[in-house]
Protein backbone atom coordinates (compact mmCIF):
# COMPACT_ATOMS: atom_id res chain seq x y z
CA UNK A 1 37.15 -79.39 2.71
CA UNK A 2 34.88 -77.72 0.22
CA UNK A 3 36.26 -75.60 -2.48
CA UNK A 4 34.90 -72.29 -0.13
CA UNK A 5 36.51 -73.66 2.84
CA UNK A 6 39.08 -70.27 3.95
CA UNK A 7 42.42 -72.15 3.74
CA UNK A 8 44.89 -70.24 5.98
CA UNK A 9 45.51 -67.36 3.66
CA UNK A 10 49.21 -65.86 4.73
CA UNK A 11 49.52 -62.29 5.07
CA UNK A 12 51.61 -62.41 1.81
CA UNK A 13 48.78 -63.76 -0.24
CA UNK A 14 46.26 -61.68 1.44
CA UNK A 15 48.81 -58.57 0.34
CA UNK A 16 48.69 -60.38 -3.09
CA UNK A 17 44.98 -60.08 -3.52
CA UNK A 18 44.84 -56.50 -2.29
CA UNK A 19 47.45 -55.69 -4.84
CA UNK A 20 45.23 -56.49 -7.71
CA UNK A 21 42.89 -54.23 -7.14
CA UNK A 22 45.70 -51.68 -6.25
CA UNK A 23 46.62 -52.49 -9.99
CA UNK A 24 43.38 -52.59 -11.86
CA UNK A 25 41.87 -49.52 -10.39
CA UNK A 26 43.93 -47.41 -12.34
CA UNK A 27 42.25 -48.35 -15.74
CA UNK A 28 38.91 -47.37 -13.82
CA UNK A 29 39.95 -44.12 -12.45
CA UNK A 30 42.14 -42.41 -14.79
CA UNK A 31 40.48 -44.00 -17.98
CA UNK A 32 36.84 -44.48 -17.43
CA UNK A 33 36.44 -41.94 -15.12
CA UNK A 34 38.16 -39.23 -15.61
CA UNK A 35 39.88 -39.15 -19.01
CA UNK A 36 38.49 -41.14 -21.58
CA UNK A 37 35.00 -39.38 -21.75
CA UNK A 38 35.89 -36.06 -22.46
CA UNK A 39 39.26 -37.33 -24.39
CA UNK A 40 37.17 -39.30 -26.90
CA UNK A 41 34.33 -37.31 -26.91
CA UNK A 42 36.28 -34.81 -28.03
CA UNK A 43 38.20 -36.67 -30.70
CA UNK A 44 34.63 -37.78 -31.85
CA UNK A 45 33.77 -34.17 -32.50
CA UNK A 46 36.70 -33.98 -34.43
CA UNK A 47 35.47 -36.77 -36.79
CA UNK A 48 31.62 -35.35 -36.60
CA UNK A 49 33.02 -31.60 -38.16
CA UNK A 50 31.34 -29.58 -35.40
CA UNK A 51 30.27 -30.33 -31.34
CA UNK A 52 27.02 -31.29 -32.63
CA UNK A 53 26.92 -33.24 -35.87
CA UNK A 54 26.80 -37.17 -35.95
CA UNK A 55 29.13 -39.82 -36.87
CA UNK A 56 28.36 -42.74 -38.61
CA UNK A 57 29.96 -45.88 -37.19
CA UNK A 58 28.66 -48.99 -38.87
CA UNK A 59 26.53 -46.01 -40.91
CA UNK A 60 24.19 -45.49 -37.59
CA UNK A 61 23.80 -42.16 -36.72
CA UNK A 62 25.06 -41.22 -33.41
CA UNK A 63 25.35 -37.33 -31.97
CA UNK A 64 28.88 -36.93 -30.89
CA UNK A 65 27.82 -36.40 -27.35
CA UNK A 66 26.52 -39.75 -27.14
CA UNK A 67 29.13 -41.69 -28.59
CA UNK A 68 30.94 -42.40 -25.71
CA UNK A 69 27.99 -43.52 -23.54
CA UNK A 70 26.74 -45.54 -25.96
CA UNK A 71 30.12 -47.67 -25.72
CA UNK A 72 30.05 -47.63 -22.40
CA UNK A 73 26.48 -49.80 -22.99
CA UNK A 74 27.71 -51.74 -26.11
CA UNK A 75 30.70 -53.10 -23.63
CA UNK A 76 28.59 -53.89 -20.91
CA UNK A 77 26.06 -55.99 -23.12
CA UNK A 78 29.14 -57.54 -24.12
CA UNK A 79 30.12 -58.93 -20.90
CA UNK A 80 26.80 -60.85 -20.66
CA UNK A 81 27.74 -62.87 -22.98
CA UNK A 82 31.31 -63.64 -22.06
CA UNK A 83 31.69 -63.18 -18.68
CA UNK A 84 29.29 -66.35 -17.22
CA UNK A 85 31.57 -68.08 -19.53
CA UNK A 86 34.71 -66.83 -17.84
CA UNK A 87 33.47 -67.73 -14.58
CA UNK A 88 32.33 -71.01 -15.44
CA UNK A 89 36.05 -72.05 -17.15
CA UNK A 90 37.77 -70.44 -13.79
CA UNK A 91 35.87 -72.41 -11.56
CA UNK A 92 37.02 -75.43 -13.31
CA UNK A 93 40.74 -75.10 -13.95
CA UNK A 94 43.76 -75.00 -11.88
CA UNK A 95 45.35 -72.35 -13.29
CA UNK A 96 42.57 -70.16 -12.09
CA UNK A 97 45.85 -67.22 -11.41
CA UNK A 98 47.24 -67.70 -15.00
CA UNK A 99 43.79 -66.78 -16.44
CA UNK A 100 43.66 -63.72 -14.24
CA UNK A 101 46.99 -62.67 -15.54
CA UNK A 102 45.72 -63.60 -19.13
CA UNK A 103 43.21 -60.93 -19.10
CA UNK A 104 44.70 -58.05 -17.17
CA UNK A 105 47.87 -58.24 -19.56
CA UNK A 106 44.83 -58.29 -22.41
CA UNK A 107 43.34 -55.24 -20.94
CA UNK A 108 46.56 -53.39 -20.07
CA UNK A 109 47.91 -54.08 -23.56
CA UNK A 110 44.25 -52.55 -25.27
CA UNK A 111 44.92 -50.04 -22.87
CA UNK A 112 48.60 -48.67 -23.63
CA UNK A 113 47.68 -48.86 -27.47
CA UNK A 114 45.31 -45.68 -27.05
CA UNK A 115 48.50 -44.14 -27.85
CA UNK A 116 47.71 -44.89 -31.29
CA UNK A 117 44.18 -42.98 -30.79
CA UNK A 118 44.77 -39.55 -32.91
CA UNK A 119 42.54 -37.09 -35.13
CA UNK A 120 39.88 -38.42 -35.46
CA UNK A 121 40.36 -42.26 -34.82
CA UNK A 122 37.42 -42.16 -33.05
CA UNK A 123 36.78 -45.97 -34.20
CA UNK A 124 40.27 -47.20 -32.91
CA UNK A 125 39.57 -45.31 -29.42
CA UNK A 126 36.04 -47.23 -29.74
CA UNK A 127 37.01 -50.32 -29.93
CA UNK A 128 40.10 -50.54 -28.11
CA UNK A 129 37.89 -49.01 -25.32
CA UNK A 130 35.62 -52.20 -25.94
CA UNK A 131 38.45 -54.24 -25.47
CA UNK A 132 40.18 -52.60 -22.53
CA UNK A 133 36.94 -52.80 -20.13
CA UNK A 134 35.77 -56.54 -21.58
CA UNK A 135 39.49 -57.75 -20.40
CA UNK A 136 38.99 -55.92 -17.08
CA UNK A 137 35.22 -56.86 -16.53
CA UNK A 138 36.76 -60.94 -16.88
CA UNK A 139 39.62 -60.01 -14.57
CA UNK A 140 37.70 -58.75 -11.75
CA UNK A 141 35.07 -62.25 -11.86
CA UNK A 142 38.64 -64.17 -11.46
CA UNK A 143 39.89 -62.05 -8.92
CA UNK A 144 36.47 -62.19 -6.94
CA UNK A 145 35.86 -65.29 -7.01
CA UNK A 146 39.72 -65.59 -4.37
CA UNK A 147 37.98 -63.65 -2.17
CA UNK A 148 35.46 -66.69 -0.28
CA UNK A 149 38.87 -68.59 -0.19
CA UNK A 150 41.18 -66.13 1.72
CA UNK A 151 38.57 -65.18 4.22
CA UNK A 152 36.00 -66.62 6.69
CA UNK A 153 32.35 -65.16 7.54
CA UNK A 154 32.76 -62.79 10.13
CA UNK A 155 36.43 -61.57 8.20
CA UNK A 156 35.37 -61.01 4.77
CA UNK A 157 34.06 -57.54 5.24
CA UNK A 158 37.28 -56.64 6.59
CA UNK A 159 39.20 -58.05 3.90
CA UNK A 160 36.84 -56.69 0.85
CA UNK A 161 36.84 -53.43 2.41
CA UNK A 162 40.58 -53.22 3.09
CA UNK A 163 41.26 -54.38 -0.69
CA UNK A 164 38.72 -51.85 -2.16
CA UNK A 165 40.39 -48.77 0.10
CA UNK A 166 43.79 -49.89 -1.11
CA UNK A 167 42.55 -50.24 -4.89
CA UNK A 168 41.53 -46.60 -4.40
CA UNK A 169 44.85 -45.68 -3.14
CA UNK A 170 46.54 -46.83 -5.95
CA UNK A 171 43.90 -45.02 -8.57
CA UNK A 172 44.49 -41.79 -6.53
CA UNK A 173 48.46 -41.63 -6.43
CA UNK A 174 48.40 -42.62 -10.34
CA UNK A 175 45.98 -39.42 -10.97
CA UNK A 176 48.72 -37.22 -8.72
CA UNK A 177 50.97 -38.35 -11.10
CA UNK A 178 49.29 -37.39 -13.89
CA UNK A 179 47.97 -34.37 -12.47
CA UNK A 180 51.14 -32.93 -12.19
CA UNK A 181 52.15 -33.86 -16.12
CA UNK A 182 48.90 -32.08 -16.56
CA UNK A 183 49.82 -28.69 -14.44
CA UNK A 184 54.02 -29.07 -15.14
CA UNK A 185 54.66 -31.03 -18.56
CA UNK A 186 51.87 -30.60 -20.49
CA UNK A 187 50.55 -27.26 -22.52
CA UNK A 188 48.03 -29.47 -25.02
CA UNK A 189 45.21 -31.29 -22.78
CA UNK A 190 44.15 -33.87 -25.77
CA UNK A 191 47.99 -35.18 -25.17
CA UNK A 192 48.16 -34.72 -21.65
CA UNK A 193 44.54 -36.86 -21.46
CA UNK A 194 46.18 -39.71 -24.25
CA UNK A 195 49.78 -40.08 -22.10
CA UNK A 196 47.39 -40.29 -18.78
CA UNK A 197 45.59 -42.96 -20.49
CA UNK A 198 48.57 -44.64 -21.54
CA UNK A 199 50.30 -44.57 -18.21
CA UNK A 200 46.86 -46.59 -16.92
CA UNK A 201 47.69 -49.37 -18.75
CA UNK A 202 51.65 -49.29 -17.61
CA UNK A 203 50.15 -49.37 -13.87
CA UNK A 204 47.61 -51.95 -14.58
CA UNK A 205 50.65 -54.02 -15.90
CA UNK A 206 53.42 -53.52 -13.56
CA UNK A 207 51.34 -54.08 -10.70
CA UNK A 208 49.74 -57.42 -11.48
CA UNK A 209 53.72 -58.91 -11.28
CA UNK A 210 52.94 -59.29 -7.56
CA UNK A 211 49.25 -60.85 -7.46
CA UNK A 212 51.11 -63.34 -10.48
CA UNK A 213 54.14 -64.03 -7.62
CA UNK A 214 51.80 -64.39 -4.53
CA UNK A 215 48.52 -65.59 -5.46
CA UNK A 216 47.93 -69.47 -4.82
CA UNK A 217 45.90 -71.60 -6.82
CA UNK A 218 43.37 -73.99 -5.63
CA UNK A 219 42.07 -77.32 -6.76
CA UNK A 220 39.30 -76.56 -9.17
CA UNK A 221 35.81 -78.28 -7.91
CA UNK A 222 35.55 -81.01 -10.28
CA UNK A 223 37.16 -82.96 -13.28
CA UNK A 224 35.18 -84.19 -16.33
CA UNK A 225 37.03 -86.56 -18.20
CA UNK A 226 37.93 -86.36 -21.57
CA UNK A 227 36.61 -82.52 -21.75
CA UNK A 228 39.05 -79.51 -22.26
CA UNK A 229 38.53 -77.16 -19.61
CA UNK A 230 36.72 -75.14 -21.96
CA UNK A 231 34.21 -77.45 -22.88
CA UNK A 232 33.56 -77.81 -18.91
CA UNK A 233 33.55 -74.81 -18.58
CA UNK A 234 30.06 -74.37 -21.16
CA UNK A 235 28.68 -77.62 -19.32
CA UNK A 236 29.04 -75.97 -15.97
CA UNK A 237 27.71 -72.93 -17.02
CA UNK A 238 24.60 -74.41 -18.49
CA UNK A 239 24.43 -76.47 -14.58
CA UNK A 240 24.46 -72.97 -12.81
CA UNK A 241 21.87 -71.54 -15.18
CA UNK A 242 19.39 -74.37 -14.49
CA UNK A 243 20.12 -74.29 -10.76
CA UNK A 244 20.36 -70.98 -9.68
CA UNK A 245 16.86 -71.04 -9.20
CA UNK A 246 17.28 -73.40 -6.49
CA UNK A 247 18.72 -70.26 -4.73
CA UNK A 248 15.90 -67.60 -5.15
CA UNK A 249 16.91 -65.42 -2.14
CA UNK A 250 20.39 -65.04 -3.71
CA UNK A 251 18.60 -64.02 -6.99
CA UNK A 252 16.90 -61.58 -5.09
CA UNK A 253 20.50 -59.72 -3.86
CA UNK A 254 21.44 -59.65 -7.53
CA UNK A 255 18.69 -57.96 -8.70
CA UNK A 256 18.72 -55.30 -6.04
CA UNK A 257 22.42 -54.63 -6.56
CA UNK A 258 22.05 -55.07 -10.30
CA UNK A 259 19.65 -51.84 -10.12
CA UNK A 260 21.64 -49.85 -7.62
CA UNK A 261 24.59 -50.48 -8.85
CA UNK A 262 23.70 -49.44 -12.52
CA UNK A 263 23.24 -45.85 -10.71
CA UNK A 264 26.71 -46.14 -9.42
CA UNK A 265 28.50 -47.25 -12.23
CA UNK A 266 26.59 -44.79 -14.22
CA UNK A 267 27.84 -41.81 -12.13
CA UNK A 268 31.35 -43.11 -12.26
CA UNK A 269 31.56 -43.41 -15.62
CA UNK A 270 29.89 -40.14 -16.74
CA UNK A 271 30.93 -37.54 -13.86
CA UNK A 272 33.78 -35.97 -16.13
CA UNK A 273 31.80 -35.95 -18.90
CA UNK A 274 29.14 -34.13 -17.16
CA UNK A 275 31.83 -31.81 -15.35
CA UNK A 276 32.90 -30.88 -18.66
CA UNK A 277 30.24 -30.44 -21.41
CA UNK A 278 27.54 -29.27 -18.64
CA UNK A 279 29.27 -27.36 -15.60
CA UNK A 280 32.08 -26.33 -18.36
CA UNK A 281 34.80 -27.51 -15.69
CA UNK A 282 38.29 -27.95 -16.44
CA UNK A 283 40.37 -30.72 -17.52
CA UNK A 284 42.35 -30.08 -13.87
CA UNK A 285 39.48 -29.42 -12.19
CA UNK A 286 37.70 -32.70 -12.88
CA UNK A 287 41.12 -34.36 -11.45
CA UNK A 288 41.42 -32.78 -8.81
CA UNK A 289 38.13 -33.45 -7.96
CA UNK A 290 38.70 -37.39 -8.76
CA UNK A 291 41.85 -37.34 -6.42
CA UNK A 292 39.47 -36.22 -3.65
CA UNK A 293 36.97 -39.14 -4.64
CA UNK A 294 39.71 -41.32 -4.25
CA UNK A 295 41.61 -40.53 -0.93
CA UNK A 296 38.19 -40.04 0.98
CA UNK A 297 36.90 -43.39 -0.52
CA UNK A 298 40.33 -44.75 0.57
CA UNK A 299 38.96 -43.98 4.49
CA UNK A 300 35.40 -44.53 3.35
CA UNK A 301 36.16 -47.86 2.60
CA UNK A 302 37.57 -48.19 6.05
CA UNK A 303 35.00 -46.34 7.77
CA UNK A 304 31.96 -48.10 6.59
CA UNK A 305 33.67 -51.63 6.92
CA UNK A 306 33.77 -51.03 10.63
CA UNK A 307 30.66 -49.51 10.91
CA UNK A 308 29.16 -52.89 8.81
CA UNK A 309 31.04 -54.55 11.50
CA UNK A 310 29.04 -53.12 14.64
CA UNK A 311 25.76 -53.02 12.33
CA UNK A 312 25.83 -55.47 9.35
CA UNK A 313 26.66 -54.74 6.10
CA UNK A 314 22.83 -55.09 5.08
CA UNK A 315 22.45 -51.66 6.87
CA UNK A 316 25.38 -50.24 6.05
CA UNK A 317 24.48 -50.45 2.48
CA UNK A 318 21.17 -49.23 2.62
CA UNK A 319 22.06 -46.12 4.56
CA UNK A 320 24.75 -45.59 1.82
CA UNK A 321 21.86 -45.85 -0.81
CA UNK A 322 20.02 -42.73 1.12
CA UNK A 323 23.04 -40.65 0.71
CA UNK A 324 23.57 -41.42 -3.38
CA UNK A 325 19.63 -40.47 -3.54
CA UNK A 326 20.82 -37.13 -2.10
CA UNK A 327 24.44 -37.13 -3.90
CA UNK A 328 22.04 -36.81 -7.19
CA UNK A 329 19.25 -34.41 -6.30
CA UNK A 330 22.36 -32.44 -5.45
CA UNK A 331 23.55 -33.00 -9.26
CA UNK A 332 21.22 -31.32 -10.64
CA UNK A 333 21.53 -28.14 -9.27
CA UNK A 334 24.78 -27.71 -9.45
CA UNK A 335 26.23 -24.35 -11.02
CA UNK A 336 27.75 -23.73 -13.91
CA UNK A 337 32.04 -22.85 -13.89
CA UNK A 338 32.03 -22.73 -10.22
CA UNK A 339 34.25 -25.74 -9.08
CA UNK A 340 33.97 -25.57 -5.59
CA UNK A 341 30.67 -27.13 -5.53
CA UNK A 342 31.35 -29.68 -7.69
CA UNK A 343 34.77 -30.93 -5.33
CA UNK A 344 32.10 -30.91 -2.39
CA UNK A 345 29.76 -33.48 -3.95
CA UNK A 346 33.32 -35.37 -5.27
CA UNK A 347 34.02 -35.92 -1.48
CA UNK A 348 30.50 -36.69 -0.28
CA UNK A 349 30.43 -39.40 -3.03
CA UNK A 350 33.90 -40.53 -1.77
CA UNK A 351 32.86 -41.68 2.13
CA UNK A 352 30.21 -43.81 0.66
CA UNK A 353 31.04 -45.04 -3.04
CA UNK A 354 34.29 -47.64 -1.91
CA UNK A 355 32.03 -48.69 1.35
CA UNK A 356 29.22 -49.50 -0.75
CA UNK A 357 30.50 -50.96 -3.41
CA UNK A 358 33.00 -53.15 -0.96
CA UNK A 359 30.37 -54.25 1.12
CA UNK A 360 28.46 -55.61 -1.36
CA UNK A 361 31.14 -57.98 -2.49
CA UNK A 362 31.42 -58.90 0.70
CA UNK A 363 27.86 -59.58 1.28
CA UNK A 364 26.91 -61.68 -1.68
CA UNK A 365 30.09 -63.80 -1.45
CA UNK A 366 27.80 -64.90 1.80
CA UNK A 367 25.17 -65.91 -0.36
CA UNK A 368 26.96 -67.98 -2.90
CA UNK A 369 27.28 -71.68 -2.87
CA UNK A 370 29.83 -73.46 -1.50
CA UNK A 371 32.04 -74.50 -4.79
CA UNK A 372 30.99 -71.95 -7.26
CA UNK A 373 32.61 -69.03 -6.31
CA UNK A 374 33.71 -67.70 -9.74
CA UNK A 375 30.54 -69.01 -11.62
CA UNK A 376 28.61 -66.95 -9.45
CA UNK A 377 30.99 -63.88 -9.10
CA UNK A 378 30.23 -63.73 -12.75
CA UNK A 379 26.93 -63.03 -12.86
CA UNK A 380 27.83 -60.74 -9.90
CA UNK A 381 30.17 -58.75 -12.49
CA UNK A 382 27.70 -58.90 -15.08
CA UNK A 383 25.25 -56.92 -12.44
CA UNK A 384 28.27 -54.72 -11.53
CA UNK A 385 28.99 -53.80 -15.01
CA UNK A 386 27.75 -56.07 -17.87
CA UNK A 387 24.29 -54.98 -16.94
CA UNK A 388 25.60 -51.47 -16.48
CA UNK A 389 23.95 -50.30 -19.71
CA UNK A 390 21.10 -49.31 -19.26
CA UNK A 391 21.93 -46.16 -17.11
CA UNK A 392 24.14 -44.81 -19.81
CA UNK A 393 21.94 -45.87 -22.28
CA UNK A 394 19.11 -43.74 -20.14
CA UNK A 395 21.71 -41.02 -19.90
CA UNK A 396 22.58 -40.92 -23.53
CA UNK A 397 18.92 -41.02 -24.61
CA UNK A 398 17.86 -38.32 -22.82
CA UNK A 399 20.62 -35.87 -23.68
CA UNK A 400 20.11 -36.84 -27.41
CA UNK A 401 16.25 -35.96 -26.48
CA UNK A 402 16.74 -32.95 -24.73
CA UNK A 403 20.61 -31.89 -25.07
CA UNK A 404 20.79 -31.44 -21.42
CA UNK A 405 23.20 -33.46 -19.02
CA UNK A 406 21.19 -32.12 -15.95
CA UNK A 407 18.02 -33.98 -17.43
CA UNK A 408 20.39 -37.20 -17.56
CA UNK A 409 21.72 -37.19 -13.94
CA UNK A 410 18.13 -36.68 -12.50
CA UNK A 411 17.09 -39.53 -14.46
CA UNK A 412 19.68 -41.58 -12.48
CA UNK A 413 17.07 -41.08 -9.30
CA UNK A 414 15.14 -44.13 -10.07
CA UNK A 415 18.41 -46.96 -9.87
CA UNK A 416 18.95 -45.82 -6.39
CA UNK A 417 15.07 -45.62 -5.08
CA UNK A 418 14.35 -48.85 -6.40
CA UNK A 419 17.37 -51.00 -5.40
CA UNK A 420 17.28 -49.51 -1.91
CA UNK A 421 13.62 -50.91 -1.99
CA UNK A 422 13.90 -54.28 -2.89
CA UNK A 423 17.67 -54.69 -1.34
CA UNK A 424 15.10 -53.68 1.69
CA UNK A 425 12.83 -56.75 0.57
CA UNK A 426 16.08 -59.50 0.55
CA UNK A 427 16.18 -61.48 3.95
CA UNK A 428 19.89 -62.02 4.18
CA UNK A 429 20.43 -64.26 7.09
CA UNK A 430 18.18 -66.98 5.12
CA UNK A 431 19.79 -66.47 1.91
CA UNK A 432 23.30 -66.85 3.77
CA UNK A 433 21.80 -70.02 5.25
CA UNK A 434 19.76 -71.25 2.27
CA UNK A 435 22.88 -71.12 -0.04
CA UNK A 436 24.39 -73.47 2.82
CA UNK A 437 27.07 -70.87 4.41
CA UNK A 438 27.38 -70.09 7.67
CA UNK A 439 25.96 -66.62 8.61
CA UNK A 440 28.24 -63.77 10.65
CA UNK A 441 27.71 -62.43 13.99
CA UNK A 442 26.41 -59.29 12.76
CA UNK A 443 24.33 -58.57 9.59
């Protein structure tokens, strides 16, 4: 049995898996996509002495507005580095769960400490930001790389896209929660935003108990004797680097979703940020609008799994691509304090964001090489988000050019046109087959 071989995955394990990303998805929706932007832009501004002076971390001039997306591409660059690594060590260790626990208790710890992030500690929030999405970025390339083990070809669209409808689930009842504190408890929105921040991290933790409790290990692929599993880890990382070209057609997928994907993370990241310093929305407002994101990609998750299962999730995906094309032309011309708009777009981005981003796990965990699962999951994660820089670096340029957001989101066009073109270009059936999996009924 190769180290891909499904096992038979009980439904207790299977709950397990899904239960991670019911956990983790809290840190992405109520921190980085909803209230950390505005939160420490804000506290930024604080530090700056006016909305549009600059602060000086490491004495580089930055305009407060751009501060936060400029993080959001420092972090990613980060996980280049240290993510391949990550996925290299998991694939050889047998403790593959404990290192999954390692770095979600990392992340939720980085997280709960934004407690500490007052007046204008806009360095603290900075880096504990930094640390927060690194430790969830490693997480996720652990968690992944289960996914080729618990299910076989023609099941693992079902399973990613049940996992990714529960994770947003879980996001969406956390931001009820805090919704409420926001409408009932709450008069000051800076504390409202740092306590909603704080309770991310509490979720994050709490919920990975169960994945810890129900999650099996397998036997890792090799041994090298007389190496820690470190030290294998950098040897089979430098391996994968010299033979992924072996697997060009896989290569190929990465690069497609690496583009496409930057456009998606991009918009996730920045929305509330956008709501609020360009369409002058409300702290509520943006929440509410998130909740709908979440409960229609909940069913959009769903929906586009079974349509992937009568069409392929090659199609699938690319028709989701038209629709983000159209989700940001839309953008643009939004107007300006009128909310009802904005929730509109929210729910047309929530029937295709959890389907696309679901089937695309799904699809390259097709195209990876029997054995490798996390090694390759990693440079998966670095296309999902340690490559994720350059939109926000795009978007943070051009405000700082022209102080518009509008000019920003438009500039976002060019992610989804080009990676529905070359995804168009990838020939999945003979990447499934050349990276010596067996292809699904349906692609």
């Amino acid at each position: 049995m190769t180290a891909t071989t499904p096992t038979t995955a009980t439904r207790r394990e299977l709950t397990g898996w899904y239960l991670y990303d019911w956990a983790n998805s809290a840190f992405i929706t109520t921190v980085v996509t909803v209230f950390l932007g505005p939160f420490l832009t804000a506290i930024t501004e604080r530090a700056a002495g006016c909305e549009d002076c600059h602060v000086r971390p490491l004495g580089i001039p930055i305009p407060a507005g751009s501060y936060y997306p400029y993080l959001v591409s420092l972090s990613a660059l980060l996980m280049v580095v240290v993510l391949p690594i990550v996925g290299a060590v998991a694939d050889r260790t047998a403790h593959k769960k404990r290192l999954l626990g390692a770095f979600a208790y990392l992340g939720a710890a980085a997280t709960i400490a934004m407690a500490a992030v007052t007046g204008d500690r806009y360095l603290l929030g900075g880096t504990l930001f930094l640390i927060a999405n690194l430790a969830y970025g490693a997480s996720v390339v652990v968690y992944y790389s289960f996914l080729p083990q618990l299910a076989g070809p023609d099941d693992r669209d079902r399973v990613s896209s049940v996992g990714w409808a529960i994770g947003y689930l879980g996001g969406g009842l956390l931001l009820v929660l805090n919704l409420i504190a926001l409408q009932v408890v709450f008069d000051d929105a800076e504390t409202a935003a740092r306590l909603s921040i704080v309770s991310a991290g509490i979720w994050w933790a709490l919920f990975t108990l169960l994945p810890m409790l129900w999650l099996q290990d397998r036997p890792p692929v090799g041994h090298v004797t007389g190496a820690t599993t470190l030290t294998r880890g950098f040897r089979q990382l430098a391996h994968t680097l010299r033979n992924m070209r072996a697997y060009p057609l896989t290569l190929l997928f990465l690069a497609a979703y690496l583009i496409y994907n930057d456009g998606i993370q991009t918009v996730i990241a920045l929305a509330s940020q956008f709501g609020s310093q360009e369409l002058e929305l409300s702290q509520d407002v943006l929440v509410l609008t998130v909740l709908i994101v979440q409960f229609l990609a909940f069913g959009g998750a769903l929906l586009l799994g079974a349509i992937a299962h009568r069409i392929g999730a090659w199609k699938t995906i690319l028709g989701s691509l038209i629709l983000w094309t159209g989700v940001i032309i839309a953008a643009f011309w939004l107007p300006v304090g009128q909310a009802a708009p904005f929730m509109l777009l929210g729910a047309v981005i929530g029937l295709v964001l959890g389907g696309s981003q679901a089937l695309s796990r799904s699809l390259f965990s097709q195209m990876i090489p029997p054995g490798r699962e996390a090694e390759y999951f990693s440079f998966y994660e670095i296309s999902d988000k340690g490559t994720s820089w350059i939109g926000p670096l795009l978007f943070g340029l051009i405000f700082q050019l022209t102080s518009s957001y509008r000019a920003g989101i438009v500039s976002l066009l060019v992610f989804f046109i080009a990676g529905f073109a070359l995804l168009l270009a990838v020939p999945v059936r003979r990447a499934i087959i050349a990276a010596g999996n067996q292809p699904p009924r349906v692609l």
